[in-house]
C-alpha atoms as a PDB file:
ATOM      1  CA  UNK A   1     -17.242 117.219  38.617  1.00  0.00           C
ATOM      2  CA  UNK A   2     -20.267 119.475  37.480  1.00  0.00           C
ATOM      3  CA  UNK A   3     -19.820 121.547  34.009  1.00  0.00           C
ATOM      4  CA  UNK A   4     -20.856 125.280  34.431  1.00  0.00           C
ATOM      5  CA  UNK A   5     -23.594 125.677  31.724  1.00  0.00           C
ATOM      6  CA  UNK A   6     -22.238 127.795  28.804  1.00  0.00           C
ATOM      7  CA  UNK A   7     -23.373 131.267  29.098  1.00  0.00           C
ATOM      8  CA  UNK A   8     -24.096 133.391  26.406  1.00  0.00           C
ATOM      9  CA  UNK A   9     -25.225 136.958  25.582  1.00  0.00           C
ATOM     10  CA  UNK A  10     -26.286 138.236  22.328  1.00  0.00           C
ATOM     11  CA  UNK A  11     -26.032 142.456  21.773  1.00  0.00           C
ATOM     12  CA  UNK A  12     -24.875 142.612  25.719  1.00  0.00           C
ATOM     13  CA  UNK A  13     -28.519 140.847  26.627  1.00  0.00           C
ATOM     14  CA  UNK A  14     -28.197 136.822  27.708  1.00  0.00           C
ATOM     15  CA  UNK A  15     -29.637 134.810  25.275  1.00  0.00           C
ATOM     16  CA  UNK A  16     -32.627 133.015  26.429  1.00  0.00           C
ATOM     17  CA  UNK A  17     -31.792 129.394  25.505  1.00  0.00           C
ATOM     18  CA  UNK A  18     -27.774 129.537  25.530  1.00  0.00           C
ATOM     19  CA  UNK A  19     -27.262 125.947  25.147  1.00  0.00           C
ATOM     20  CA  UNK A  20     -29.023 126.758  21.551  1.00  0.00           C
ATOM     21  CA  UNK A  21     -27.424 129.699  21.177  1.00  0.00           C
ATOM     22  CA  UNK A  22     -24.277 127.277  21.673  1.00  0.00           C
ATOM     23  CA  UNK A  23     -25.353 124.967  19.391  1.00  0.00           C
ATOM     24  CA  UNK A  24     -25.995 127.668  16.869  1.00  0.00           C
ATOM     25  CA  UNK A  25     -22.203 129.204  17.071  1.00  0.00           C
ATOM     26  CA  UNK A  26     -20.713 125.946  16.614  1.00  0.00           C
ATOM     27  CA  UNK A  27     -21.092 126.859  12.775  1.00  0.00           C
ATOM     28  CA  UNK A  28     -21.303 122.304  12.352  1.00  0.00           C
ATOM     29  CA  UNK A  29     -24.610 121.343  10.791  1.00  0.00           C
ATOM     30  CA  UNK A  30     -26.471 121.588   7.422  1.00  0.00           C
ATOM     31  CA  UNK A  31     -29.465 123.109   5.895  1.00  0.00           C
ATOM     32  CA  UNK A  32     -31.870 123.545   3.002  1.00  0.00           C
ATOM     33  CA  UNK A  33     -33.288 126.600   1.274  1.00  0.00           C
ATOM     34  CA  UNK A  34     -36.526 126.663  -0.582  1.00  0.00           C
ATOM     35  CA  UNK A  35     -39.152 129.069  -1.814  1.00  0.00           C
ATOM     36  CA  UNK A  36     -42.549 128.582  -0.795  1.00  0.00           C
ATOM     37  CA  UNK A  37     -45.230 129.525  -2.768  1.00  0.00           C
ATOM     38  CA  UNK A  38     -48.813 129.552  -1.556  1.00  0.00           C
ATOM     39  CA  UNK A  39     -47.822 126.914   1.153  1.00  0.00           C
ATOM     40  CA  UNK A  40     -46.104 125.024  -1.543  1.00  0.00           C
ATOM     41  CA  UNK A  41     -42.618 123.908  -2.299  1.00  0.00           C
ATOM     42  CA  UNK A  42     -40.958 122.462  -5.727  1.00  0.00           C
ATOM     43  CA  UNK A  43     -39.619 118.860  -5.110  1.00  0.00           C
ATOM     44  CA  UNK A  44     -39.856 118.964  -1.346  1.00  0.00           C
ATOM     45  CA  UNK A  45     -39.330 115.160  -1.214  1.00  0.00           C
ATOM     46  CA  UNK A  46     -35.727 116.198  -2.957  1.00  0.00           C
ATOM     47  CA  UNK A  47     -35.490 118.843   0.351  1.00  0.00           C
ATOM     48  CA  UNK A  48     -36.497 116.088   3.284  1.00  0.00           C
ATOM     49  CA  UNK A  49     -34.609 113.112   1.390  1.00  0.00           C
ATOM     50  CA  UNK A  50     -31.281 116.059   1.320  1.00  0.00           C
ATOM     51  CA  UNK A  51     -32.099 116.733   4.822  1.00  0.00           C
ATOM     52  CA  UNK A  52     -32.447 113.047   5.851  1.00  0.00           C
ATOM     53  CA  UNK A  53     -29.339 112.094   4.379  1.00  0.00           C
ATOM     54  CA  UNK A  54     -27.123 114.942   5.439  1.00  0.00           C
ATOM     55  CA  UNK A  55     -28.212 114.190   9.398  1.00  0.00           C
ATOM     56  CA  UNK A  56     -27.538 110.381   8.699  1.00  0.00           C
ATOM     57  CA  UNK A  57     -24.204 110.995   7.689  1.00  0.00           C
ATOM     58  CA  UNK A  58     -22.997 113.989  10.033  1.00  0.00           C
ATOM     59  CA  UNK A  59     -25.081 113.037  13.346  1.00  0.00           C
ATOM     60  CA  UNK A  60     -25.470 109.642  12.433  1.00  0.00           C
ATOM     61  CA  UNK A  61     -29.340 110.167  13.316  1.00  0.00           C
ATOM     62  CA  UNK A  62     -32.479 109.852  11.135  1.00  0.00           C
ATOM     63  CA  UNK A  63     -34.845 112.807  10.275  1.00  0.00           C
ATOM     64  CA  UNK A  64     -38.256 112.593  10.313  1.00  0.00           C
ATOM     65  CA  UNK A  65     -39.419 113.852   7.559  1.00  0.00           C
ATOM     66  CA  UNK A  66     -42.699 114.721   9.159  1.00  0.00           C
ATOM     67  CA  UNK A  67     -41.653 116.789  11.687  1.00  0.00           C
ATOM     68  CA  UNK A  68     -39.439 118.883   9.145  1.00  0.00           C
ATOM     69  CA  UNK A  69     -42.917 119.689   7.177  1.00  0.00           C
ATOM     70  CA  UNK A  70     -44.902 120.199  10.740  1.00  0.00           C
ATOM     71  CA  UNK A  71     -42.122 122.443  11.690  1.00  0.00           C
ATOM     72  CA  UNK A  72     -41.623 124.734   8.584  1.00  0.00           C
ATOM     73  CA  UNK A  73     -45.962 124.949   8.252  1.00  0.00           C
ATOM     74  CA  UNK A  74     -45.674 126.097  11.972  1.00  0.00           C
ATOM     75  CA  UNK A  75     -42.987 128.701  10.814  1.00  0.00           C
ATOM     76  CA  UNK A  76     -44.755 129.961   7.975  1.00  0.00           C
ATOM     77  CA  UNK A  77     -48.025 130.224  10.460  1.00  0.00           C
ATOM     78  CA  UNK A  78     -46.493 132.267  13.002  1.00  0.00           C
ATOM     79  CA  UNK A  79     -44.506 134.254  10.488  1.00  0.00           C
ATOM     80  CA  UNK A  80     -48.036 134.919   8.864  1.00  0.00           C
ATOM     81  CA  UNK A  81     -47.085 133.965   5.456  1.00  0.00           C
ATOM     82  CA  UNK A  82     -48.043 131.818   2.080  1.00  0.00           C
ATOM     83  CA  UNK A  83     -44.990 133.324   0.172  1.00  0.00           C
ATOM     84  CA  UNK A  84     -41.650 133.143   1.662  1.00  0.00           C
ATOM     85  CA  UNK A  85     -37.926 132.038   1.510  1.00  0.00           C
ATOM     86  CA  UNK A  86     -37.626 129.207   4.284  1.00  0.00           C
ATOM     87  CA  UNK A  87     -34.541 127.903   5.175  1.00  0.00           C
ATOM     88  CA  UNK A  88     -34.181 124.437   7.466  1.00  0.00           C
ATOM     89  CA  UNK A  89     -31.178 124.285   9.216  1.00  0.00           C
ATOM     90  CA  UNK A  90     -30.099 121.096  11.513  1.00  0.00           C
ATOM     91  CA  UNK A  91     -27.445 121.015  14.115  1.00  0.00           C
ATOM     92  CA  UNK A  92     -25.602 118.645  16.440  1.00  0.00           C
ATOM     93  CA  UNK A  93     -27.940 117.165  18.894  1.00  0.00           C
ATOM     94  CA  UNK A  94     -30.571 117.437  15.458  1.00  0.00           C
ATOM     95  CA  UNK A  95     -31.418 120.492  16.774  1.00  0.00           C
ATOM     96  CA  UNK A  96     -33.708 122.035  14.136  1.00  0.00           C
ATOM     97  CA  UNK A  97     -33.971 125.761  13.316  1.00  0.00           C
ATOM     98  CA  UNK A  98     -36.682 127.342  10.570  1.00  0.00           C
ATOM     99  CA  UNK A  99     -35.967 130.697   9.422  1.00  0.00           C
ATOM    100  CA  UNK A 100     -38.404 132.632   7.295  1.00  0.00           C
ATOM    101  CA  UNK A 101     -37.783 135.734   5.318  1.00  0.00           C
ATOM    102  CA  UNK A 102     -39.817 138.160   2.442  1.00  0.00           C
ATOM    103  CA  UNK A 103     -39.652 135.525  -0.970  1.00  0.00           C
ATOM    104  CA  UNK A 104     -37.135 135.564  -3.145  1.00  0.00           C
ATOM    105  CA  UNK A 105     -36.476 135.306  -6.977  1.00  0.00           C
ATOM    106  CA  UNK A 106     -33.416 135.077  -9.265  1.00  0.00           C
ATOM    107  CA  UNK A 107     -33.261 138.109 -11.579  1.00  0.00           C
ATOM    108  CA  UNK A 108     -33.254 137.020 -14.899  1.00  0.00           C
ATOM    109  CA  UNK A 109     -30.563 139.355 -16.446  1.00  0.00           C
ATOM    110  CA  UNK A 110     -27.777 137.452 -17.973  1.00  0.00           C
ATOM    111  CA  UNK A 111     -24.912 136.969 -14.972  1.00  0.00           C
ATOM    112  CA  UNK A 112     -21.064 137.474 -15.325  1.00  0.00           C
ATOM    113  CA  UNK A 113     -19.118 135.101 -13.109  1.00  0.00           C
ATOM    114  CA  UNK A 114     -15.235 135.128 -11.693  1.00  0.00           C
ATOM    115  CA  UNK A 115     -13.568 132.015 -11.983  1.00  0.00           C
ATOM    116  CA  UNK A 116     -11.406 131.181  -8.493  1.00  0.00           C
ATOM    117  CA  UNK A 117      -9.262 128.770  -7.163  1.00  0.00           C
ATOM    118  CA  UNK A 118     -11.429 126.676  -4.645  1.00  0.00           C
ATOM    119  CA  UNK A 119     -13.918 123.627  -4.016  1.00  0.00           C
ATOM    120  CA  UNK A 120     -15.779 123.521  -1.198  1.00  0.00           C
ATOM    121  CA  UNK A 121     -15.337 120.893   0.962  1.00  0.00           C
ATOM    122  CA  UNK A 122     -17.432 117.968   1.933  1.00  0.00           C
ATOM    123  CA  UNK A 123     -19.381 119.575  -1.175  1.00  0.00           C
ATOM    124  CA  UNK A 124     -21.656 116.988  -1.759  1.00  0.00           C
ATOM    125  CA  UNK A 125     -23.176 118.731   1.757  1.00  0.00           C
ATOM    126  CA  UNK A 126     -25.324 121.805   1.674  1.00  0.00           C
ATOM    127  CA  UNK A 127     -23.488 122.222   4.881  1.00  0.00           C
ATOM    128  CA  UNK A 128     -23.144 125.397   7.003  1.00  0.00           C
ATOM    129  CA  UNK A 129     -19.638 127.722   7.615  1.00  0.00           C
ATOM    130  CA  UNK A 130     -19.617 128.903   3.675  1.00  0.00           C
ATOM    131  CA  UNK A 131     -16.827 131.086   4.343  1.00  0.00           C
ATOM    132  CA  UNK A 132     -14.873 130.581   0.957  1.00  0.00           C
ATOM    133  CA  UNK A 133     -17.907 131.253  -0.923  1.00  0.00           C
ATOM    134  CA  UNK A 134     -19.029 134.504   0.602  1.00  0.00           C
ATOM    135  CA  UNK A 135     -14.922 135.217   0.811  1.00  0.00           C
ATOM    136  CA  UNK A 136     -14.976 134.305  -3.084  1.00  0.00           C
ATOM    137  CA  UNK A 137     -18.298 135.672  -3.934  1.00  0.00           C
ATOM    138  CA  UNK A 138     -17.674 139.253  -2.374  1.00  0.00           C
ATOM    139  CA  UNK A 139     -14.532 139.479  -4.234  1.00  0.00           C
ATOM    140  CA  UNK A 140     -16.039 138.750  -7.738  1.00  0.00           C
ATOM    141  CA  UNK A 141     -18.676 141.466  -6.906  1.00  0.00           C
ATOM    142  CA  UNK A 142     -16.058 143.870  -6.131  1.00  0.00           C
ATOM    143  CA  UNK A 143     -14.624 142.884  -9.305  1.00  0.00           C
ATOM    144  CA  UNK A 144     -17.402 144.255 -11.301  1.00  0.00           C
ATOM    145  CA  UNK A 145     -18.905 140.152 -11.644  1.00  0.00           C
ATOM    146  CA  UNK A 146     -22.309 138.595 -10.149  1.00  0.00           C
ATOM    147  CA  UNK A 147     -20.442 135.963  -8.715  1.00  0.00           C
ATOM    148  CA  UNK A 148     -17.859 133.536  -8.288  1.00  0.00           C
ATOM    149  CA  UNK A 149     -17.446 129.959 -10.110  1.00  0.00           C
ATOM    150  CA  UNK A 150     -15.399 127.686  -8.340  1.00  0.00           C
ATOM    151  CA  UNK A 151     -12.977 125.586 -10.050  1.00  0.00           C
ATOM    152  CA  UNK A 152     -10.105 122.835  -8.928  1.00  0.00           C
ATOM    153  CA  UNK A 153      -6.862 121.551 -10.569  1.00  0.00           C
ATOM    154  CA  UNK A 154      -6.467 122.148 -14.073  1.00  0.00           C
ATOM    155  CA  UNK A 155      -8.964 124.765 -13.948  1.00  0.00           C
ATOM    156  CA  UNK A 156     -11.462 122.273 -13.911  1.00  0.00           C
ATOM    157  CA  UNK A 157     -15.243 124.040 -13.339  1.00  0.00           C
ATOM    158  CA  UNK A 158     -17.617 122.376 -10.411  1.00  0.00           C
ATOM    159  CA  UNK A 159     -20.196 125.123  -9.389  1.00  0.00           C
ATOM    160  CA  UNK A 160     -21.056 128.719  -8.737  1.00  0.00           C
ATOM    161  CA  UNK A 161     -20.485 130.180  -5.213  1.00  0.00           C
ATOM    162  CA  UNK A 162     -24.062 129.620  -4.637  1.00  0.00           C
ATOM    163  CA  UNK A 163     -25.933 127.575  -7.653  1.00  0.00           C
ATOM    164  CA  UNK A 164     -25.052 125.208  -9.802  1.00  0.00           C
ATOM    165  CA  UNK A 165     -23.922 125.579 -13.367  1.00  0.00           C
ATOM    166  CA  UNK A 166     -24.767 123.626 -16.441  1.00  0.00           C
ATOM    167  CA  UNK A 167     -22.925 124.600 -20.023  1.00  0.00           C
ATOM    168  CA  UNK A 168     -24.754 123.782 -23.714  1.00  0.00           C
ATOM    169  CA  UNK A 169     -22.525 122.905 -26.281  1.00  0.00           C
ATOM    170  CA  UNK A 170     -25.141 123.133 -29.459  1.00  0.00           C
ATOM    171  CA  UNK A 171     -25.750 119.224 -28.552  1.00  0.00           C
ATOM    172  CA  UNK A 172     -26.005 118.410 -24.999  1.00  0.00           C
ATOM    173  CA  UNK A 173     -26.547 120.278 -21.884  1.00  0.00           C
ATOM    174  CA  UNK A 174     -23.849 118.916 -19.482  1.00  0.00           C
ATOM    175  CA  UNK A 175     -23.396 119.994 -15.786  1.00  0.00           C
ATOM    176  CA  UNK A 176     -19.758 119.777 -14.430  1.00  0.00           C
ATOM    177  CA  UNK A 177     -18.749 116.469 -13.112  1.00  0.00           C
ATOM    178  CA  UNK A 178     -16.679 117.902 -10.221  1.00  0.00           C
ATOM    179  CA  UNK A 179     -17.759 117.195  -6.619  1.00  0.00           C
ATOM    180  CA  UNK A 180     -20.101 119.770  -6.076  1.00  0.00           C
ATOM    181  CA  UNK A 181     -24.033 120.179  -4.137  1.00  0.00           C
ATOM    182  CA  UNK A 182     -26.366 117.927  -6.611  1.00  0.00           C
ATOM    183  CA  UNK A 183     -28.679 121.140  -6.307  1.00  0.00           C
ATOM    184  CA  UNK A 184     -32.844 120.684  -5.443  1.00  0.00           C
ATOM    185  CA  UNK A 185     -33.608 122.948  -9.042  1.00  0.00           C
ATOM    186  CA  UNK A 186     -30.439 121.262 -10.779  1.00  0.00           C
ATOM    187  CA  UNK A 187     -31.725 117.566  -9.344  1.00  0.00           C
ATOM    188  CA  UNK A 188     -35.407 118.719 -10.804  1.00  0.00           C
ATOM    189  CA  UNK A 189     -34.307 119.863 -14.416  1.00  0.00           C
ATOM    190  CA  UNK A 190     -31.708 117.169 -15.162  1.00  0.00           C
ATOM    191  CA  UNK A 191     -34.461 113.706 -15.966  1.00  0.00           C
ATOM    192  CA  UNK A 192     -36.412 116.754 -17.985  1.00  0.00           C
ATOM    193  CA  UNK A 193     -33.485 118.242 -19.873  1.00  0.00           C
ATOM    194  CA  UNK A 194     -32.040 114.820 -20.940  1.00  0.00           C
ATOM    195  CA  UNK A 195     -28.737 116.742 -19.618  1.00  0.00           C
ATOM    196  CA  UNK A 196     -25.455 114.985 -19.012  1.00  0.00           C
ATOM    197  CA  UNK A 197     -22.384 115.331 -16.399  1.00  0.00           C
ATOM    198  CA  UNK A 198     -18.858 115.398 -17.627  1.00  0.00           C
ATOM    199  CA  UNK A 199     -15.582 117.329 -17.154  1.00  0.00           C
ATOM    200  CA  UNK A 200     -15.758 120.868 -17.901  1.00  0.00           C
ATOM    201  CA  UNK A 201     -12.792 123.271 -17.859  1.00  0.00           C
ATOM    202  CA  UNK A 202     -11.950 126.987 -18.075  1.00  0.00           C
ATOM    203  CA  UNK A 203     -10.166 126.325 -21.504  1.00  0.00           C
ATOM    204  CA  UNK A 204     -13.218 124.258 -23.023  1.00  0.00           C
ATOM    205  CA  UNK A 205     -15.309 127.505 -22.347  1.00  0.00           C
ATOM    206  CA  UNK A 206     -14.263 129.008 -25.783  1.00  0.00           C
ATOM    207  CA  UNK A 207     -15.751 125.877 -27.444  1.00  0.00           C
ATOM    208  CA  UNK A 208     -19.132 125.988 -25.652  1.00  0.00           C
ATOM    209  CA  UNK A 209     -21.875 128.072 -26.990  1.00  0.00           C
ATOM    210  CA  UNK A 210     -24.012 129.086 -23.536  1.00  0.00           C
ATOM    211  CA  UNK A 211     -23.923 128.447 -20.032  1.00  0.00           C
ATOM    212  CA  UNK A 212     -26.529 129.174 -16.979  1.00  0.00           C
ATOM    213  CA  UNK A 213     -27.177 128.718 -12.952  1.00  0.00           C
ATOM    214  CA  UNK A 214     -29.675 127.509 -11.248  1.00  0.00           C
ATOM    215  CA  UNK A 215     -30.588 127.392  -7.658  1.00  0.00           C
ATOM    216  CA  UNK A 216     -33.434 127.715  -5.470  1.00  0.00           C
ATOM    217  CA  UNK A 217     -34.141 131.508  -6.153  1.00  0.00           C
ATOM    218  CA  UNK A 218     -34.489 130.243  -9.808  1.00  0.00           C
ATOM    219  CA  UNK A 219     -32.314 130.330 -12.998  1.00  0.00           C
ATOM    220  CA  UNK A 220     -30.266 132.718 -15.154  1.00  0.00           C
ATOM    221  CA  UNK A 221     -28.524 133.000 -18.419  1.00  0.00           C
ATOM    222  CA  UNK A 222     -24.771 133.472 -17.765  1.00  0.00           C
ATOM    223  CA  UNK A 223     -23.249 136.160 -20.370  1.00  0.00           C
ATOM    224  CA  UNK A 224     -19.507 136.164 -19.318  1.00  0.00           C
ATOM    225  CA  UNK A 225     -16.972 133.582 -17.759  1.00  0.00           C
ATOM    226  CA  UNK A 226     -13.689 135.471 -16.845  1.00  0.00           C
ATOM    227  CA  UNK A 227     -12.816 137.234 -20.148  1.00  0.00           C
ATOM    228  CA  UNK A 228     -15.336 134.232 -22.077  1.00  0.00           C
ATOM    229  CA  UNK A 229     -18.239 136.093 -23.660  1.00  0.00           C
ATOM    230  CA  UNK A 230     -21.166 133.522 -24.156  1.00  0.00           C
ATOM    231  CA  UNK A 231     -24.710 134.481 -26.515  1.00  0.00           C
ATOM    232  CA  UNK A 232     -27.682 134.254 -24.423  1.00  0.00           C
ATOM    233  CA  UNK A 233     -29.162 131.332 -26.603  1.00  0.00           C
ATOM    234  CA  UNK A 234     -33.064 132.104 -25.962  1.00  0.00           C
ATOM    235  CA  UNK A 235     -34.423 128.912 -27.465  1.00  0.00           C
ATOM    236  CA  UNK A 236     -32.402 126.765 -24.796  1.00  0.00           C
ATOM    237  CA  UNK A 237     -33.233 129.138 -21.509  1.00  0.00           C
ATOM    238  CA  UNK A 238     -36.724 129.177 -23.114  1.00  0.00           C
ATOM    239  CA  UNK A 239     -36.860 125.057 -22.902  1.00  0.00           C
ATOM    240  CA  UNK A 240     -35.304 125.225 -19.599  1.00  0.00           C
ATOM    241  CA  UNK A 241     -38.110 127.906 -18.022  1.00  0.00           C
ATOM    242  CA  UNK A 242     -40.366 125.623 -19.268  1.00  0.00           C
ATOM    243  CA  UNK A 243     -38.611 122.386 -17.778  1.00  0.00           C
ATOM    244  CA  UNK A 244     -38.849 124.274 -14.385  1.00  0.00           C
ATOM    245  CA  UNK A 245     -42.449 125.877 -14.861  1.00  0.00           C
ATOM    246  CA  UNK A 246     -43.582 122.240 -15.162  1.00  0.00           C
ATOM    247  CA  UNK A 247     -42.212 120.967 -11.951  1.00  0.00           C
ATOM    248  CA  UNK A 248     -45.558 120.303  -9.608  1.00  0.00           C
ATOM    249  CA  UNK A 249     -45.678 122.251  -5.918  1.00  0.00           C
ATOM    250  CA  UNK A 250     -45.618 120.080  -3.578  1.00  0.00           C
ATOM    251  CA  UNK A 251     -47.953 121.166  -0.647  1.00  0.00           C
ATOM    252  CA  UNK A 252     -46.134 122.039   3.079  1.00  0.00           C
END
C-alpha cells in the first residue's frame, strides 16, 4: 500500500518542501542559541558537544560537528551578516534548520522574577515545544515581573523560564541543583567563578544576599524574587562581567 505524501500549506500557499514543513510541526527535536559576533561564537565547542549529545540521545544519531559550523557560516553568508542571533535547531530524521535574526543582548537593568509551580521536562534538553515557559513567562510579565523562575516540590528553585540562575550568599556563588539546562554562559562562568551547585529554595531566599541570570543574550542582576527584595551587589556582577568578558570567541 502506497502512503499519500503529507501535504501542507503555509498562509493558504503549499509549502515548498512539505515533508520539512512536516518535520518542522512535529514540535520533537532540540536546538541551540548563540550570538555571533564578528563570525565568532563564545564556547562553540560547549554548542556542537550540546548539539552532539542531544541528537545521540533523542535520534540515536551522531552530529557532525563540522557540518553544524559549515551550515551556520553558510547562514550567516546568505543572511549577509557578522553580527547576529543564530539559532541551530535539529529534528527527527537530523534534519537541520539555521535561523538567523538582528543580534541580541540582555539588558542590564536589574530583573524581577515570578516564582511558579513547574520544571520542565527532560530539562537537561534544550529541547523544542517550551510551552510552560512561554505559558509561565507571559504570565509573570502580565504580572508586572521580567520573568518566571521555575521551581518543584518544596518550592525548591531550578531555573528561569529562559536562563539560568545562580544566588551569592556573601561566600559562595551556588547555582540550583535541580534538574535544569546546564546553560552554554552558565557552563562558561562556573570553572571561572569557583561557583558551587546545591539546593536552593524559595524560603532560603531571605538568607541570600544577591541573585542573577545568565543566558546566551548575556547576564543580569536580579532585584526581586516574588515579594524577596535582593541589593544589586556591584562588586560580584562586576567579577562576573569580567568572568564572561574573558571567555575567548571562538571563530564559525
Amino acid at each position: 500500500m502506497t502512503t499519500a505524501p503529507v501535504h501542507v500549506e503555509i498562509d493558504g500557499s503549499p509549502a515548498s518542501d512539505p515533508a520539512l514543513s512536516a518535520t518542522l510541526m512535529s514540535g520533537y527535536g532540540h536546538f541551540t542559541a548563540m550570538q555571533v559576533r564578528d563570525g565568532r561564537v563564545r564556547g562553540l565547542g560547549l554548542h556542537l558537544d550540546r548539539l552532539d549529545r542531544s541528537t545521540r540521545e533523542l535520534f540515536d544519531r551522531a552530529l557532525d560537528p563540522g557540518h553544524v559550523r559549515a551550515s551556520v557560516a553558510g547562514a550567516l553568508k546568505a543572511a549577509g551578516r557578522r553580527d547576529a542571533a543564530v539559532r541551530v535547531h535539529v529534528y527527527e530524521g537530523v534534519r537541520l534548520v539555521v535561523t538567523v535574526r538582528e543580534p541580541a543582548s540582555m539588558p542590564r537593568t536589574p530583573q524581577s522574577l515570578k516564582s511558579v509551580d513547574y520544571w520542565r521536562p527532560a530539562a537537561h534538553i534544550k529541547h523544542l515545544g517550551g510551552f510552560g515557559q512561554r505559558y509561565h513567562g507571559g504570565a509573570a510579565r502580565r504580572a508586572g515581573f521580567d520573568e518566571a523562575l521555575l521551581t518543584g516540590p518544596g518550592g525548591e528553585i531550578a531555573e528561569g523560564a529562559v536562563a539560568n540562575i545562580a544566588f551569592w550568599d556573601g561566600a559562595s556563588l551556588a547555582w540550583p541543583s535541580a534538574p535544569a539546562l546546564h546553560g552554554i554562559t552558565m557552563a562558561l562562568l562556573e570553572p571561572r567563578l569557583g561557583s558551587v551547585r546545591r539546593r536552593v529554595t524559595l524560603e532560603d531566599l531571605p538568607g541570600l544576599r544577591a541573585a542573577f541570570v545568565a543566558n546566551a543574550r548575556g547576564i543580569a542582576a536580579v532585584e526581586r524574587i516574588d515579594d524577596t527584595r535582593f541589593e544589586v551587589d556591584e562588586e560580584l556582577m562586576e567579577r562576573v562581567y569580567a568572568a564572561y568578558d574573558a571567555v575567548p570567541w571562538d571563530e564559525v
